[in-house]
N, C-alpha and C. Protein backbone atom coordinates (compact mmCIF):
# COMPACT_ATOMS: atom_id res chain seq x y z
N UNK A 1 98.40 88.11 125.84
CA UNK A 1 98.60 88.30 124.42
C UNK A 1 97.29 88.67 123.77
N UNK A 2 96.94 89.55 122.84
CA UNK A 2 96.28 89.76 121.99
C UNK A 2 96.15 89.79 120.63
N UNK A 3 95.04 89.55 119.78
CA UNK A 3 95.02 88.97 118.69
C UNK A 3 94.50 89.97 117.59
N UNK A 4 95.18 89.93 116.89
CA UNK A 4 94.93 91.07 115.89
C UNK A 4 94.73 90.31 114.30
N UNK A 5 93.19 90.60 113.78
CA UNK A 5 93.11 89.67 112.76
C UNK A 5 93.49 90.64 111.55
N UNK A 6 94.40 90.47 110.61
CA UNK A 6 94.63 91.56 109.70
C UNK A 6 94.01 90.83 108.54
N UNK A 7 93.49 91.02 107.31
CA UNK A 7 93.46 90.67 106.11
C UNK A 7 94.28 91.27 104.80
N UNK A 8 94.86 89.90 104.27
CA UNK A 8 95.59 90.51 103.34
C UNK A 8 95.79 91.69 102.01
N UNK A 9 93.74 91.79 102.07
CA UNK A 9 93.60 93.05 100.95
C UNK A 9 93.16 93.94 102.04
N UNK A 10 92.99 93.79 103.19
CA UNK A 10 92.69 95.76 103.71
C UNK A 10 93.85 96.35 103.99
N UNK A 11 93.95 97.45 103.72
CA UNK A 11 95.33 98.07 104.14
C UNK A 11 95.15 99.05 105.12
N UNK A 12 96.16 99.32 105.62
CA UNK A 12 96.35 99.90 106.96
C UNK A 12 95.62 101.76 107.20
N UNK A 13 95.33 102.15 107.83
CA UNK A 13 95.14 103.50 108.16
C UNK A 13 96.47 103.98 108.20
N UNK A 14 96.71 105.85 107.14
CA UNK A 14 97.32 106.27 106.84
C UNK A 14 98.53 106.47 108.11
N UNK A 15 97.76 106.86 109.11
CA UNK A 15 98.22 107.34 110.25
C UNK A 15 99.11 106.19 111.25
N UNK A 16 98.17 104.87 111.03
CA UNK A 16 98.43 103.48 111.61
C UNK A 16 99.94 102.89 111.38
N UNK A 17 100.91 102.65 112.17
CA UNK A 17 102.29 102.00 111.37
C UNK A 17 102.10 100.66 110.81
N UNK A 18 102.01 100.04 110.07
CA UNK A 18 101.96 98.45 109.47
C UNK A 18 102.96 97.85 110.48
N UNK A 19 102.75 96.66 111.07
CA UNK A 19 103.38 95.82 112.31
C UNK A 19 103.56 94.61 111.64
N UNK A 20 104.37 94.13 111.84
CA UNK A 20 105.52 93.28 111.05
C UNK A 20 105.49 91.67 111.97
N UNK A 21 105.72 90.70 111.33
CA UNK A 21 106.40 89.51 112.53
C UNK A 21 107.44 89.65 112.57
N UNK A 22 107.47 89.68 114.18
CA UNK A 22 109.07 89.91 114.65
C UNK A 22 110.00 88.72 113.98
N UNK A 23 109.49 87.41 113.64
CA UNK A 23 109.86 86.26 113.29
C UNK A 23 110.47 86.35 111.56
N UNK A 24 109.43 86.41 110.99
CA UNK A 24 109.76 86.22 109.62
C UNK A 24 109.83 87.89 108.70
N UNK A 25 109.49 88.78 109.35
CA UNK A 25 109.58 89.93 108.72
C UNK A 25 107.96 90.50 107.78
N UNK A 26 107.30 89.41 108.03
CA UNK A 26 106.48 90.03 106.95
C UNK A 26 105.27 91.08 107.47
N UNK A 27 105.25 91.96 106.42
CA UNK A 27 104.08 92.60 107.15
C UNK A 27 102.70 92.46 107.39
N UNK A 28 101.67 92.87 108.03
CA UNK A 28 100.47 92.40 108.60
C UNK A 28 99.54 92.45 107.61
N UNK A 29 99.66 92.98 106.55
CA UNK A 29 98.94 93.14 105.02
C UNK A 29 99.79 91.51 104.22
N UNK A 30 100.49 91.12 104.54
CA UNK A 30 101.00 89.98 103.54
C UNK A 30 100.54 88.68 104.83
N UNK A 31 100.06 88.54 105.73
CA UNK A 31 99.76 87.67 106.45
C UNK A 31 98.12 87.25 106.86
N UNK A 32 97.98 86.17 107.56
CA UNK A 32 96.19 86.46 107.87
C UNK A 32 96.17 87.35 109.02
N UNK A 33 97.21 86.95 110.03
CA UNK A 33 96.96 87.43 111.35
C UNK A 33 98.10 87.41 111.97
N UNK A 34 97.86 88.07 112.92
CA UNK A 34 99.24 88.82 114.17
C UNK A 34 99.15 88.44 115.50
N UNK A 35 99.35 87.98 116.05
CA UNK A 35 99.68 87.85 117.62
C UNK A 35 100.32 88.60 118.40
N UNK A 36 100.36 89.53 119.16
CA UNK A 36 101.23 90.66 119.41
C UNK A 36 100.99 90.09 120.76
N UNK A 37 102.90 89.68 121.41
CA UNK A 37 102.97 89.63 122.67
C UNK A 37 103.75 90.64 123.02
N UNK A 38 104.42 91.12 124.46
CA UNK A 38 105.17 92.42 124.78
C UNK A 38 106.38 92.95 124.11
N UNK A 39 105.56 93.81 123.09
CA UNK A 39 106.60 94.43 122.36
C UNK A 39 106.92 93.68 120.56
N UNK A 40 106.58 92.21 120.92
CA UNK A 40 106.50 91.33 119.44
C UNK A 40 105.22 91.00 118.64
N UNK A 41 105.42 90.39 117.58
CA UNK A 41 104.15 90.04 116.61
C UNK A 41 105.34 88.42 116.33
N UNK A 42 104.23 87.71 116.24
CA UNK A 42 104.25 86.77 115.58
C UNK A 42 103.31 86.36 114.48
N UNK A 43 103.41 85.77 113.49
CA UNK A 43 102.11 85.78 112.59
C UNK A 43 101.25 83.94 112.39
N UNK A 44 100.17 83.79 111.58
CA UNK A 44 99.76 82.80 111.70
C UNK A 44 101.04 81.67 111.32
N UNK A 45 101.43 82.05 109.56
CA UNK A 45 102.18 80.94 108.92
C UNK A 45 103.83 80.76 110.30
N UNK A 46 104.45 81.51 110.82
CA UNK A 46 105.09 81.35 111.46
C UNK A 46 104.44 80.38 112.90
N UNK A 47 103.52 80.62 113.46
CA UNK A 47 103.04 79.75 114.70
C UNK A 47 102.44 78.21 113.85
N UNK A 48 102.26 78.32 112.81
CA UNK A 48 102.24 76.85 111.87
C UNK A 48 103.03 76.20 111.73
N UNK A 49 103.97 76.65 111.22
CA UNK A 49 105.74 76.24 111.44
C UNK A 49 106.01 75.86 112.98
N UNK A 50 105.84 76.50 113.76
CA UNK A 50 106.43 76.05 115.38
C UNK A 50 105.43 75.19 115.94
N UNK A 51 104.16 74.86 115.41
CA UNK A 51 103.52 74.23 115.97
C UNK A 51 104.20 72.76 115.00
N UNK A 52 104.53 72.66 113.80
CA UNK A 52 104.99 71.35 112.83
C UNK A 52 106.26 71.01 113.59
N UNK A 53 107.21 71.96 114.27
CA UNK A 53 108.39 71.61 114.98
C UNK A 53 107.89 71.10 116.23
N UNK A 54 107.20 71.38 116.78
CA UNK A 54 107.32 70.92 118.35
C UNK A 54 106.11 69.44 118.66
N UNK A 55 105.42 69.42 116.76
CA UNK A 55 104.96 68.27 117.20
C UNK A 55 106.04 67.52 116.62
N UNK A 56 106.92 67.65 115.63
CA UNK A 56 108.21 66.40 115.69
C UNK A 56 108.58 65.39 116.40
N UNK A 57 109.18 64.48 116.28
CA UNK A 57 109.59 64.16 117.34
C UNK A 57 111.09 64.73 117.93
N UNK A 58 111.15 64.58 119.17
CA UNK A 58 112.54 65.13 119.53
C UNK A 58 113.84 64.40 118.98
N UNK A 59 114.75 65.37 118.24
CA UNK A 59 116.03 65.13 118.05
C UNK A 59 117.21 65.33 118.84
N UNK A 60 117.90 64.68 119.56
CA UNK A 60 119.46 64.57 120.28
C UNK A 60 118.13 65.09 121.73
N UNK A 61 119.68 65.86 122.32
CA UNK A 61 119.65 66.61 123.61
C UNK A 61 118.97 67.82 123.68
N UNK A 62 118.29 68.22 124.20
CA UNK A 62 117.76 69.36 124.80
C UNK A 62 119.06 70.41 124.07
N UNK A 63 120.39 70.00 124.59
CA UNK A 63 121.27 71.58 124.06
C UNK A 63 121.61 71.32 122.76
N UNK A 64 121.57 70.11 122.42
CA UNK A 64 122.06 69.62 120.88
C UNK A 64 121.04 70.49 120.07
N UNK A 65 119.91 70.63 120.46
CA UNK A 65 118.95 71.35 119.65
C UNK A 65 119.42 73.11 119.40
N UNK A 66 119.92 73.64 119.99
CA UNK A 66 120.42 74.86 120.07
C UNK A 66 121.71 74.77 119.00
N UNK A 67 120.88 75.56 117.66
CA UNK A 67 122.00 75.30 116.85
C UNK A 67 122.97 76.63 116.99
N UNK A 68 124.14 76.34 115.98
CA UNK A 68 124.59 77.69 115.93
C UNK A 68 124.46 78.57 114.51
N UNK A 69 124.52 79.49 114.74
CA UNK A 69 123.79 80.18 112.82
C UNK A 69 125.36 80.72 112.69
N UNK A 70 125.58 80.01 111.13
CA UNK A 70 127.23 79.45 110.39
C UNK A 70 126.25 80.46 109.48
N UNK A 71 126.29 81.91 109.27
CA UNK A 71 126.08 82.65 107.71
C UNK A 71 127.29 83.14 106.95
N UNK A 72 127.01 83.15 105.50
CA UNK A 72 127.96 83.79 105.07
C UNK A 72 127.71 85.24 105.06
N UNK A 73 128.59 86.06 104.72
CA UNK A 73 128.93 87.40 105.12
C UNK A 73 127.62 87.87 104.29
N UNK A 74 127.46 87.47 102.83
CA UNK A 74 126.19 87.93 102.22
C UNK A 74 124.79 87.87 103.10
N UNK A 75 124.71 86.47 103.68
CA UNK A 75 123.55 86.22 104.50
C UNK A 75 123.37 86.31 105.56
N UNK A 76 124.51 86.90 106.29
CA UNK A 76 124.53 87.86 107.53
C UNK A 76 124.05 89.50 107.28
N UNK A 77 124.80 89.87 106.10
CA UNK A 77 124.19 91.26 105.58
C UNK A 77 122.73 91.28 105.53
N UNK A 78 122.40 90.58 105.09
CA UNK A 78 120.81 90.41 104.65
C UNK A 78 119.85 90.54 105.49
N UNK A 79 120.26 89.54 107.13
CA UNK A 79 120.09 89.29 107.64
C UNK A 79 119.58 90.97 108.68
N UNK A 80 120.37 91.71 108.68
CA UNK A 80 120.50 92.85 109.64
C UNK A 80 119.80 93.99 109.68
N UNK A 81 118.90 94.11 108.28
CA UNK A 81 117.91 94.67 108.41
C UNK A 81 116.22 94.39 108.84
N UNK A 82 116.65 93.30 109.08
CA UNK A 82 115.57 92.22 109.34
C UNK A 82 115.46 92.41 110.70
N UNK A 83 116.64 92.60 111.73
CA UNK A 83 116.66 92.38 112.91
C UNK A 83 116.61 94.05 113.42
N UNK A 84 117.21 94.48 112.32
CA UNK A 84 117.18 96.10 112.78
C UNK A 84 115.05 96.69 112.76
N UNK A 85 114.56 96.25 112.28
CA UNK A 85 113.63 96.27 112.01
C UNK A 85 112.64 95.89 113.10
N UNK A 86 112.71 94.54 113.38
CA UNK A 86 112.34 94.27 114.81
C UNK A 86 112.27 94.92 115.76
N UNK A 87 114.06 95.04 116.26
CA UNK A 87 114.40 96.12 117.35
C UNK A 87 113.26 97.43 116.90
N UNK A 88 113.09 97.99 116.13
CA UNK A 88 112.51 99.17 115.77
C UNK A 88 111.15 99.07 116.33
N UNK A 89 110.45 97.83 115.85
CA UNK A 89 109.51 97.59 116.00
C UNK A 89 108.98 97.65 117.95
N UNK A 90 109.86 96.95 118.32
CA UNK A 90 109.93 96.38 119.63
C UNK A 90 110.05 97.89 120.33
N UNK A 91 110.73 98.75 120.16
CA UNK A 91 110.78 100.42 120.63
C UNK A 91 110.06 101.39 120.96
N UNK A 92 109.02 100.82 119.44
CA UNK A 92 107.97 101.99 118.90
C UNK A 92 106.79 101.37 120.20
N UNK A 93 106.74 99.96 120.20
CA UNK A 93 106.33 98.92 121.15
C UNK A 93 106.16 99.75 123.25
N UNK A 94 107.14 99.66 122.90
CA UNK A 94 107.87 100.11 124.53
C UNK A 94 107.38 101.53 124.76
N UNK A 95 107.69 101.99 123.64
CA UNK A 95 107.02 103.91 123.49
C UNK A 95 105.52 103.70 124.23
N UNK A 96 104.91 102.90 123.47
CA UNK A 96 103.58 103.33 123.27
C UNK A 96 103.10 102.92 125.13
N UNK A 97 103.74 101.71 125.30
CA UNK A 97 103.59 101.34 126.48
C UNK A 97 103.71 102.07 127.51
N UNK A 98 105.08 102.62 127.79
CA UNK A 98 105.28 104.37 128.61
C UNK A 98 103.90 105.05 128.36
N UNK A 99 103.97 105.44 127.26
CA UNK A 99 102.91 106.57 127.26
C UNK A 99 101.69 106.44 128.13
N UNK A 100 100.90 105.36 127.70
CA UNK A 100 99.82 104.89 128.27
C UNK A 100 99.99 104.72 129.62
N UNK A 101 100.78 104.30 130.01
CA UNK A 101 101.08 104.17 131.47
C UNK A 101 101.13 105.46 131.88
N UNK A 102 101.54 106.85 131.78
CA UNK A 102 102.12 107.73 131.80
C UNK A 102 100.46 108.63 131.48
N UNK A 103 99.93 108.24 130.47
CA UNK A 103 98.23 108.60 130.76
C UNK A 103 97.44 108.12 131.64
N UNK A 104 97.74 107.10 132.29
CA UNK A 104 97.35 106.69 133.34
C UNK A 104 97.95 106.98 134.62
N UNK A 105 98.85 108.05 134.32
CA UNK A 105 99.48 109.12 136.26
C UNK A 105 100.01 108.00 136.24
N UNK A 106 101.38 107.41 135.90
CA UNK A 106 102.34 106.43 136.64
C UNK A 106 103.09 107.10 136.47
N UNK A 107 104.02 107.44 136.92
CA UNK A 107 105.10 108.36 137.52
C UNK A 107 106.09 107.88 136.53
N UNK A 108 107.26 108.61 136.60
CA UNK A 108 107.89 108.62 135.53
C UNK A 108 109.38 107.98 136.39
N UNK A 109 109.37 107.75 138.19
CA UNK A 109 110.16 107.00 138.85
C UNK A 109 109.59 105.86 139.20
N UNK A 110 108.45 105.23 138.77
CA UNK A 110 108.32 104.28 138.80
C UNK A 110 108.54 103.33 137.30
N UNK A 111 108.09 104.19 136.21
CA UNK A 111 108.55 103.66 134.92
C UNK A 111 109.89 103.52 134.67
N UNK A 112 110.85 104.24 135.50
CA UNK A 112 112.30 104.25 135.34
C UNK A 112 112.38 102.67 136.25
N UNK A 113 111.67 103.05 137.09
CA UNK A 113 112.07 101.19 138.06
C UNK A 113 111.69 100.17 137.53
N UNK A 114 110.60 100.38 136.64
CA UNK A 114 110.25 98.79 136.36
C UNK A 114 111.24 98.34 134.76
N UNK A 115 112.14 99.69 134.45
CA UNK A 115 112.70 99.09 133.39
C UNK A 115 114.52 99.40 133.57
N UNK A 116 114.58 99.47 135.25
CA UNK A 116 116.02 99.50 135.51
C UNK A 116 116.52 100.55 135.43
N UNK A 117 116.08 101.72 135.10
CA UNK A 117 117.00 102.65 134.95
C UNK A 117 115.83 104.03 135.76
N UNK A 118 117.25 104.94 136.02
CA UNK A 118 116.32 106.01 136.82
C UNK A 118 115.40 106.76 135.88
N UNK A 119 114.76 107.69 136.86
CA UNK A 119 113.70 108.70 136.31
C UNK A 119 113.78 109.36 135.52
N UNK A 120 114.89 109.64 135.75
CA UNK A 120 115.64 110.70 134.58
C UNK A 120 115.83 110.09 133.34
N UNK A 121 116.55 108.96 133.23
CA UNK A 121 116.86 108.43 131.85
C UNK A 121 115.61 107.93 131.62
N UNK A 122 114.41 107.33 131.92
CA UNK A 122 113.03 107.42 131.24
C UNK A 122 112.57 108.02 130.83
N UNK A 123 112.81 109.43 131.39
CA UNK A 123 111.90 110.66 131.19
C UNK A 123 112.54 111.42 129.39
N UNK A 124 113.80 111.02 129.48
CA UNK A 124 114.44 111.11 127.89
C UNK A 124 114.47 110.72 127.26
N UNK A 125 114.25 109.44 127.34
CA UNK A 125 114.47 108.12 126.38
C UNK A 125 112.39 108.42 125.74
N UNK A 126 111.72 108.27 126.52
CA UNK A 126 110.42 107.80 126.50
C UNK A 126 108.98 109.26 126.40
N UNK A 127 109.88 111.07 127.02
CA UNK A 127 108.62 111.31 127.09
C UNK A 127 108.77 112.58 125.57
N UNK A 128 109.43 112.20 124.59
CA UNK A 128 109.54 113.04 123.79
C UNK A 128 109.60 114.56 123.67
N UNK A 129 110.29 114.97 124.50
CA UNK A 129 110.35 116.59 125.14
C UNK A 129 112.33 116.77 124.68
N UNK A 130 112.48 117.96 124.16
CA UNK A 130 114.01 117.93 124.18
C UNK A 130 114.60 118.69 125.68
């Protein structure tokens, strides 16, 4: 994992995409800092929060803890650009990863293997050529 310190008044290079927490949505200009693991960001106030949960003490069972998310249709709506966003994020993520690999002479049947699918469907999905 690597650590990316953002501050809340510099703003991003024109060219640069603003990177988001995959968690709470916010962007890297509204946070102190980013954690970017494969493909995600997490931000400080979010790893504050999971660090206040996991020092808790434990409630029920291990599966009792696995809730289920009861939204209403409004707060499911709401909800979906939030996640659509992520996914987006997580893509642009995966892109960049190909590439580099792909500047580094890794074959484009081995990038198809390490993500399940053949050469061919990497080579479309990932090397931007129509």
């Amino acid at each position: 994992m690597q650590s990316s310190a953002t501050s809340a008044a510099s703003a991003p290079a024109a060219a640069e995409p603003v990177m988001a927490c995959t968690f709470c949505a916010k962007p890297s200009t509204e946070v102190g800092r980013l954690v970017a693991g494969p493909g995600v960001f997490i931000c400080n106030e979010c790893v504050a929060l999971c660090t206040e949960l996991i020092a808790a003490p434990p409630v029920g069972e291990p599966r009792e803890l696995v809730r289920k998310i009861e939204l209403s249709d409004e707060e499911l709506l709401a909800h979906l650009p939030r996640v659509a966003a992520a996914s987006a994020q997580v893509e642009q993520q995966l892109t960049s990863f190909v590439r580099q690999g792909r500047r580094q002479g890794i074959t484009w049947t081995r990038i198809g293997a390490a993500l399940g699918m053949t050469r061919q469907s990497a080579w479309e999905r990932f090397s931007g050529e129509e």
